[in-house]
Protein backbone atom coordinates (compact mmCIF):
# COMPACT_ATOMS: atom_id res chain seq x y z
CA UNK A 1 84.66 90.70 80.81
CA UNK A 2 81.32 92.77 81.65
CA UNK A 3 80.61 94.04 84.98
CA UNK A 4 77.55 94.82 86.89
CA UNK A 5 78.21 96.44 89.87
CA UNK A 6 74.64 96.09 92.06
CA UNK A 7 73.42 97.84 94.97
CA UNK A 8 69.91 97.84 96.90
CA UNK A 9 68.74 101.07 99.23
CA UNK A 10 65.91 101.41 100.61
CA UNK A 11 64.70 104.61 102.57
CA UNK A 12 65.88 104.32 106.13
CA UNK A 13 69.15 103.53 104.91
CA UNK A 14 69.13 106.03 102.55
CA UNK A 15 72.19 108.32 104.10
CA UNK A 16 74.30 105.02 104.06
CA UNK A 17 73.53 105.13 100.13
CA UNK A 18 74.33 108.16 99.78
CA UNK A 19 77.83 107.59 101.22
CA UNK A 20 78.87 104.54 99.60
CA UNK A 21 77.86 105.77 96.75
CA UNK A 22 80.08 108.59 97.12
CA UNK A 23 83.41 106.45 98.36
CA UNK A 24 82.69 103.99 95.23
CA UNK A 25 83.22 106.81 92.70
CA UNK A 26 85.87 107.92 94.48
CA UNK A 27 87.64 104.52 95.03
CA UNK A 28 86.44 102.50 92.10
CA UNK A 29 87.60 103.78 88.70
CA UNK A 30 86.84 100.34 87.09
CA UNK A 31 83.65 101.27 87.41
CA UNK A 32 83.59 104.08 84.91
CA UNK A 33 85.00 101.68 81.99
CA UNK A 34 82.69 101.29 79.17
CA UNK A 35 82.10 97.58 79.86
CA UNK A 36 80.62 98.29 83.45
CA UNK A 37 77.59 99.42 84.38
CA UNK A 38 75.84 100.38 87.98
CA UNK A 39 72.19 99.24 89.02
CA UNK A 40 70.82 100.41 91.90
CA UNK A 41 67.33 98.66 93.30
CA UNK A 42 65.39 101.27 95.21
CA UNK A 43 63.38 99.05 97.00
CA UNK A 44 61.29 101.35 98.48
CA UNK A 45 60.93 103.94 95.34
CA UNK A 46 62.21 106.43 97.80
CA UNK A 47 65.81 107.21 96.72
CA UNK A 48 67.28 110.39 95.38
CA UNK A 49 70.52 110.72 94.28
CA UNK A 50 72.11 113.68 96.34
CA UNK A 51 75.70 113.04 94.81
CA UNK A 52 76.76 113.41 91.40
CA UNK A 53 76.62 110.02 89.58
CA UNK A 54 76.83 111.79 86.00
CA UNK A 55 79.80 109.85 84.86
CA UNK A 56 78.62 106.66 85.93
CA UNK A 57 76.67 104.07 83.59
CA UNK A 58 73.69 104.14 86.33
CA UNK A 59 70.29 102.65 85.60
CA UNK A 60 67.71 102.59 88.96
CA UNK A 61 65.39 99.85 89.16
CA UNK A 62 62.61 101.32 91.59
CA UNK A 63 60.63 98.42 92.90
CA UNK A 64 56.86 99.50 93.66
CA UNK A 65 56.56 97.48 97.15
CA UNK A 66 59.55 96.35 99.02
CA UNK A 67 60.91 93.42 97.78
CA UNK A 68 63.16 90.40 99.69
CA UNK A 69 66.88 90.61 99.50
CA UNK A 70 67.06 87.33 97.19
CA UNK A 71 64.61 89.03 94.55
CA UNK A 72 66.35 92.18 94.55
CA UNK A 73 69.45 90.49 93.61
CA UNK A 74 68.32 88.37 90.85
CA UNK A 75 67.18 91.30 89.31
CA UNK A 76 70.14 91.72 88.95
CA UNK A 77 72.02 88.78 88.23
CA UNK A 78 69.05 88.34 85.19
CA UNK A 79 70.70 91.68 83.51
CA UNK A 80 74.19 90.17 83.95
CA UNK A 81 72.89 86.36 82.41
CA UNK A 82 71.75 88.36 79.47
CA UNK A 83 75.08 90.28 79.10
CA UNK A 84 77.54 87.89 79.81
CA UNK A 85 78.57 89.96 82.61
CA UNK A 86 80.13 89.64 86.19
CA UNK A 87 78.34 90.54 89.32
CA UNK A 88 79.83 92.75 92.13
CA UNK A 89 76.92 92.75 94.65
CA UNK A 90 77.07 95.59 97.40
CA UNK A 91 75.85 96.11 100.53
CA UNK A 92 74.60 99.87 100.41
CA UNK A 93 76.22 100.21 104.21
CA UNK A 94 79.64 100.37 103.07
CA UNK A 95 82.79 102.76 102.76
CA UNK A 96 84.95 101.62 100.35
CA UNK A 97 88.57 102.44 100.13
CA UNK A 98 91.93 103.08 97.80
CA UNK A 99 92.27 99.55 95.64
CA UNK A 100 89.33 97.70 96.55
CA UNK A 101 88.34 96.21 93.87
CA UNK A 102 91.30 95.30 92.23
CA UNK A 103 92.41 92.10 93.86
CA UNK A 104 88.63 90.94 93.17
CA UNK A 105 89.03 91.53 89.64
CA UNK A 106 91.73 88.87 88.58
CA UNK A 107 90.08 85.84 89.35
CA UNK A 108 86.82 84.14 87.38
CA UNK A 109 86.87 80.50 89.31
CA UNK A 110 85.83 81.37 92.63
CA UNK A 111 83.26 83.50 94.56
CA UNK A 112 85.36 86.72 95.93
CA UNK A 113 84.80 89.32 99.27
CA UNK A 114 86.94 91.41 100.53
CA UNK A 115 87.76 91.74 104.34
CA UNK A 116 86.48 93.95 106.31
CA UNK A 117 86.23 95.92 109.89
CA UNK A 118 83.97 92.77 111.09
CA UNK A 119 86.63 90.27 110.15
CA UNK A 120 90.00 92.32 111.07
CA UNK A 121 89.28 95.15 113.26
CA UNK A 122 91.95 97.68 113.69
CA UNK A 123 93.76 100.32 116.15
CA UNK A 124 95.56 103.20 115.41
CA UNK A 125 97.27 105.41 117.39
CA UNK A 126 98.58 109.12 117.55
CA UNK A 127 102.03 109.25 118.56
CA UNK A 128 103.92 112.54 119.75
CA UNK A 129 107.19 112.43 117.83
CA UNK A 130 109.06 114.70 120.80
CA UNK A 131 107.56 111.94 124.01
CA UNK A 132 106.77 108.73 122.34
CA UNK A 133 103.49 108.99 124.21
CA UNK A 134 100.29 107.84 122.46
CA UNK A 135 97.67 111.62 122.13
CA UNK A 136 95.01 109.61 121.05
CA UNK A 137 93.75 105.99 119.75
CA UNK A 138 91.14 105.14 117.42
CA UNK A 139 89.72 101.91 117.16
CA UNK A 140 87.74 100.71 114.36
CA UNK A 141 84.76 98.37 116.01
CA UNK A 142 83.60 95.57 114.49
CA UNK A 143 80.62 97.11 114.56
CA UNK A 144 81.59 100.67 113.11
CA UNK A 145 79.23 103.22 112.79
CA UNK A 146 78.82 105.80 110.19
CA UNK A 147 79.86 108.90 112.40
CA UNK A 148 82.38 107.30 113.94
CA UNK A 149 83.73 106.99 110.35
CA UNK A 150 83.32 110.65 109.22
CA UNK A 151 84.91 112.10 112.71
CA UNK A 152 88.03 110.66 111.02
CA UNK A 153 88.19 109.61 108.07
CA UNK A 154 91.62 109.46 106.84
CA UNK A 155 92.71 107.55 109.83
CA UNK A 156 89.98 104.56 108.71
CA UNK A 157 91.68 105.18 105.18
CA UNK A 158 94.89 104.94 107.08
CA UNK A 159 93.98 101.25 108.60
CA UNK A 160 93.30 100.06 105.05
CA UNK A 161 96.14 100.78 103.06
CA UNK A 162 98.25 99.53 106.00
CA UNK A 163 96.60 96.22 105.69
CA UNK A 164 96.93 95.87 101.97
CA UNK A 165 100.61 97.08 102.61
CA UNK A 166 101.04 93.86 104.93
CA UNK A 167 99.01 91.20 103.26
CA UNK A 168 100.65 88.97 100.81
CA UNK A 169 99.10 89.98 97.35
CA UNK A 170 96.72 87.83 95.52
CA UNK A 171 95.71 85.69 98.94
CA UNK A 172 93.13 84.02 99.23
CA UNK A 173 91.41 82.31 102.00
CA UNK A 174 88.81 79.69 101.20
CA UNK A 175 85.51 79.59 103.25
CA UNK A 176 82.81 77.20 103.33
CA UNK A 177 80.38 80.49 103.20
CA UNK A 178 81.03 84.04 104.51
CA UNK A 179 77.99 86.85 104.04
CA UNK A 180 77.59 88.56 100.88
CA UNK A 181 78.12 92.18 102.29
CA UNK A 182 80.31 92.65 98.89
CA UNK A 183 80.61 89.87 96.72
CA UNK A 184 81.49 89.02 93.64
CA UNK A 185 80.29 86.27 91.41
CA UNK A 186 82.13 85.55 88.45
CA UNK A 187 79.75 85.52 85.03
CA UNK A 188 80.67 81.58 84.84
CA UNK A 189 79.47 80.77 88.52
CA UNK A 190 76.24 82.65 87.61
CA UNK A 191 76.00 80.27 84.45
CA UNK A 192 76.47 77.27 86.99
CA UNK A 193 74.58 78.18 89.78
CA UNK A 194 71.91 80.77 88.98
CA UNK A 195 69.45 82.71 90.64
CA UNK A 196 69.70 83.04 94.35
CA UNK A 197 66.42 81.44 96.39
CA UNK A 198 64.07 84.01 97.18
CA UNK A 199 62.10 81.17 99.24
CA UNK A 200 64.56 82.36 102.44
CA UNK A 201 62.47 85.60 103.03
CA UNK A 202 63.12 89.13 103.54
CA UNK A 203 66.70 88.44 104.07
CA UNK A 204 69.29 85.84 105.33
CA UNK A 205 70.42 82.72 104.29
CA UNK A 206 70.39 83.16 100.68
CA UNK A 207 73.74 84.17 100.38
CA UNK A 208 74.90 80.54 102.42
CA UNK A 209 72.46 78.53 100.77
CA UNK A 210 74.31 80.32 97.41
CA UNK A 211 77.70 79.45 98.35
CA UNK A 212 76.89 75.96 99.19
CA UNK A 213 75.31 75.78 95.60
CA UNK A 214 78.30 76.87 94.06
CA UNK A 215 80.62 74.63 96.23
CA UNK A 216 78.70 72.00 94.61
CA UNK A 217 79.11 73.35 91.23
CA UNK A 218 83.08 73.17 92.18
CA UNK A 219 83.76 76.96 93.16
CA UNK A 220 84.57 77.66 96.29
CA UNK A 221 83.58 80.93 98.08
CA UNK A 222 87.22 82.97 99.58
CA UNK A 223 88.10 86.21 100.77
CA UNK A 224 90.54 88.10 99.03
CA UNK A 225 92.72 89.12 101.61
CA UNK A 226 94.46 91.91 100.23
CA UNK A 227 91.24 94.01 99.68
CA UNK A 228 89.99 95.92 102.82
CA UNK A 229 86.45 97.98 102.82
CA UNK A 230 84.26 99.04 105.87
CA UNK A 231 81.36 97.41 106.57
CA UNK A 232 78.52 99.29 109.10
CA UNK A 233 76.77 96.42 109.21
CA UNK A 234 72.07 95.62 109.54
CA UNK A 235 71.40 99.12 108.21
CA UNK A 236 68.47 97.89 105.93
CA UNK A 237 67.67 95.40 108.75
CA UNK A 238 68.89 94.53 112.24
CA UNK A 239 70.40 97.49 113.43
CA UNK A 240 68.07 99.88 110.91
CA UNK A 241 64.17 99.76 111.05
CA UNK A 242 63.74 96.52 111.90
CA UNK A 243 62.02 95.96 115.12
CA UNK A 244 62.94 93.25 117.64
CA UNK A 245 60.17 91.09 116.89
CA UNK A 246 60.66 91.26 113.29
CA UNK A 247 63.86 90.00 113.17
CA UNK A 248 62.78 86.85 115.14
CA UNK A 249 60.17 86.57 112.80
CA UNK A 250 62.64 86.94 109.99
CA UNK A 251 65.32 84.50 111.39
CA UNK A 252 62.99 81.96 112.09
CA UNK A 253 61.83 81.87 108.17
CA UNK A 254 64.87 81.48 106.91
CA UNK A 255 66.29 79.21 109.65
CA UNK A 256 63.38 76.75 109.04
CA UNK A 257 64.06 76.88 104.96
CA UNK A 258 67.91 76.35 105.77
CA UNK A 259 67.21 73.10 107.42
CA UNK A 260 64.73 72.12 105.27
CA UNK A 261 67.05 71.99 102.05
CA UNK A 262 70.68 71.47 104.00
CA UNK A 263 69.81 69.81 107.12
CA UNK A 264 69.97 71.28 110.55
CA UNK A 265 73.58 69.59 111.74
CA UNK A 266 75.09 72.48 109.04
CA UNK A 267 72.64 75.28 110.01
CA UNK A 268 73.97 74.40 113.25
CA UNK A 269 77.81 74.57 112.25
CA UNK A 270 77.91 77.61 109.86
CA UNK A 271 75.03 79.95 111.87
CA UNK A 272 75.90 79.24 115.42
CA UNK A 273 79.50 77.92 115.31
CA UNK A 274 77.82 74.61 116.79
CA UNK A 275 79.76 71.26 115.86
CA UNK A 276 77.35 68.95 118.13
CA UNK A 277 75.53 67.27 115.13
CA UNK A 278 78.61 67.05 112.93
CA UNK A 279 80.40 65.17 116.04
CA UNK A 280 76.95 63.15 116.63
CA UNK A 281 77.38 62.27 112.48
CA UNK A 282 81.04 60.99 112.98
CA UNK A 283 82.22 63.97 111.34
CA UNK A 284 85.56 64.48 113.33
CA UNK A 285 88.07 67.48 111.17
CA UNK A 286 86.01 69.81 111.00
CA UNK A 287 88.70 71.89 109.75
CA UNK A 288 89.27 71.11 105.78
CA UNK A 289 91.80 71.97 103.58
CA UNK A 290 91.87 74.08 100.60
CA UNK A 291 90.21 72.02 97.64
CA UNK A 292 89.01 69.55 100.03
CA UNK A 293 85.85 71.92 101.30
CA UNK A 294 83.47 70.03 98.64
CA UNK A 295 84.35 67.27 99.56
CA UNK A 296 83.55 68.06 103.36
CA UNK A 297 80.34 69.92 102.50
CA UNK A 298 79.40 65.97 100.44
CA UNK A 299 80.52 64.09 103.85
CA UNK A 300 78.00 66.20 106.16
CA UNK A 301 75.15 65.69 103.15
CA UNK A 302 76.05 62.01 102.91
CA UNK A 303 75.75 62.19 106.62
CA UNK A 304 72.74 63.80 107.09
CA UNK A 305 69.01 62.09 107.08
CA UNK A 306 66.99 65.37 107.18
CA UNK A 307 68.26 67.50 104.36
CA UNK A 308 66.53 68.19 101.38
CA UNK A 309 67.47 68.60 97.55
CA UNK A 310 69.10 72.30 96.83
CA UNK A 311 67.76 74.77 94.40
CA UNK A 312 68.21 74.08 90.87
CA UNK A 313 69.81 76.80 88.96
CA UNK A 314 66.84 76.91 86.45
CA UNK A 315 64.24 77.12 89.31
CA UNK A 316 61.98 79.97 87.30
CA UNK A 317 61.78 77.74 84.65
């Protein structure tokens, strides 16, 4: 099968680029197979590669105004439509490692991330072999920042291939939604569920609101456990250029969309952890099996009076 591997940098994030960019070459051979091909979306028209992409099937979409996150990625899924091809959609704020992509490849029927820093955070520590004592620890934040990263790099590296070293291969755990930092979406679920909706703004939401779609499609969204990749987490956004007041201006767009086509009892659950309105519904396990998700994602619809209808996959039409 095709792949599109997709990324989107704009030009305060542009160092971030830069550096996944480099870690993806150097982690991701699949990449330079002749069926796979690399688009980047300069949203800004302000990138410039600084790191030798020569070998890789690259093509640069530069958008002349900035552009939401939801239109930058069906750009994207479009090309793949027309060429029958997978997506792998990247965050641009990312340090991939040894492997990665591998456990994402061998499945087609379900939507597939890999874990990261900001789901299993890590410690390692320096050990003298003569005292037993620990020199020095490292600890890899949730919230990791690019330096941090470079003062050490092969201890990060380290922290990765011990987790896919302890992580029963091919695992899989199912999710109701998780955020599309890296994603990928099978050429079949892109059949069934299209474009993403670019009515949720700038950015956030879209990637729930896509998930949900699928799950009614019948694919479920899961993380593949045994693939590990750093995540630095808001660089184009929330911990980048964005001020204060935008992001509350942001949040509140797609907030307001999210209830308006799901309801707010589920905006509630999956944004602020908040089971009031599923409780208030009747809805009691809250806690669903694997291949019973659907049918708990139906039961809060069922339930709920103020949810709209979601996006058709042929919306642009």
């Amino acid at each position: 099968m095709n792949t599109i591997f997709g990324m989107i940098t704009t030009k305060a994030s542009g160092v971030y680029t830069v550096n996944a960019l480099r870690s993806f070459i150097q982690f991701t051979p699949e990449a330079f197979d002749s069926s796979a091909k690399f688009i980047l979306i300069d949203n800004d028209n302000s990138f410039y590669a600084s790191v030798d992409t020569k070998d890789l099937n690259i093509s640069i979409i530069r958008n002349q105004e900035p552009k939401g996150f939801a239109h930058n990625v069906n750009q994207i899924i479009v090309k793949a439509l027309e060429t029958r091809a997978s997506l792998v959609m990247m965050n641009n704020d990312l340090e991939f490692s040894q492997g990665w992509f591998g456990p994402l490849s061998y499945n087609n029927l379900s939507i597939l991330s890999p874990l990261s820093n900001q789901q299993v955070p890590y410690v390692v520590s320096n050990v003298a072999l003569t005292t037993q004592k620990v020199i020095e620890t490292l600890v890899c934040h949730a919230q990791l920042n690019l330096d941090e990263y470079l003062s050490f790099p092969s201890a990060y590296q380290f922290m990765a291939l011990s987790h896919v070293r302890n992580i029963e291969k091919g695992l899989h755990i199912p999710q109701i939604v998780l955020p599309y930092f890296c994603i990928k979406i099978p050429h079949s679920i892109l059949q069934a569920t299209g474009l993403f909706d670019e009515r949720y703004g700038q950015g956030g939401g879209e990637d729930y609101d896509y998930s949900l779609r699928a799950l009614l499609a019948g694919f479920e969204t899961r993380y593949a456990a045994d693939s590990y990749i750093f995540h630095f987490g808001g660089k184009s956004s929330w911990d980048g250029p964005e001020s204060a007041e935008q992001r509350e201006v942001r949040e509140s767009k797609f907030k307001q969309h999210f209830i308006k086509v799901w309801g707010k009892p589920l905006l509630n659950f999956l944004l602020h952890e908040d089971s009031t309105d599923l409780l208030k519904l009747g809805i009691t396990d809250l806690n669903p099996q694997p291949g019973q998700i659907r049918d708990f994602l139906l039961q809060i619809l069922n339930a709920s009076a103020d949810k709209g209808e979601p996006l058709s996959k042929d919306w642009r039409n």
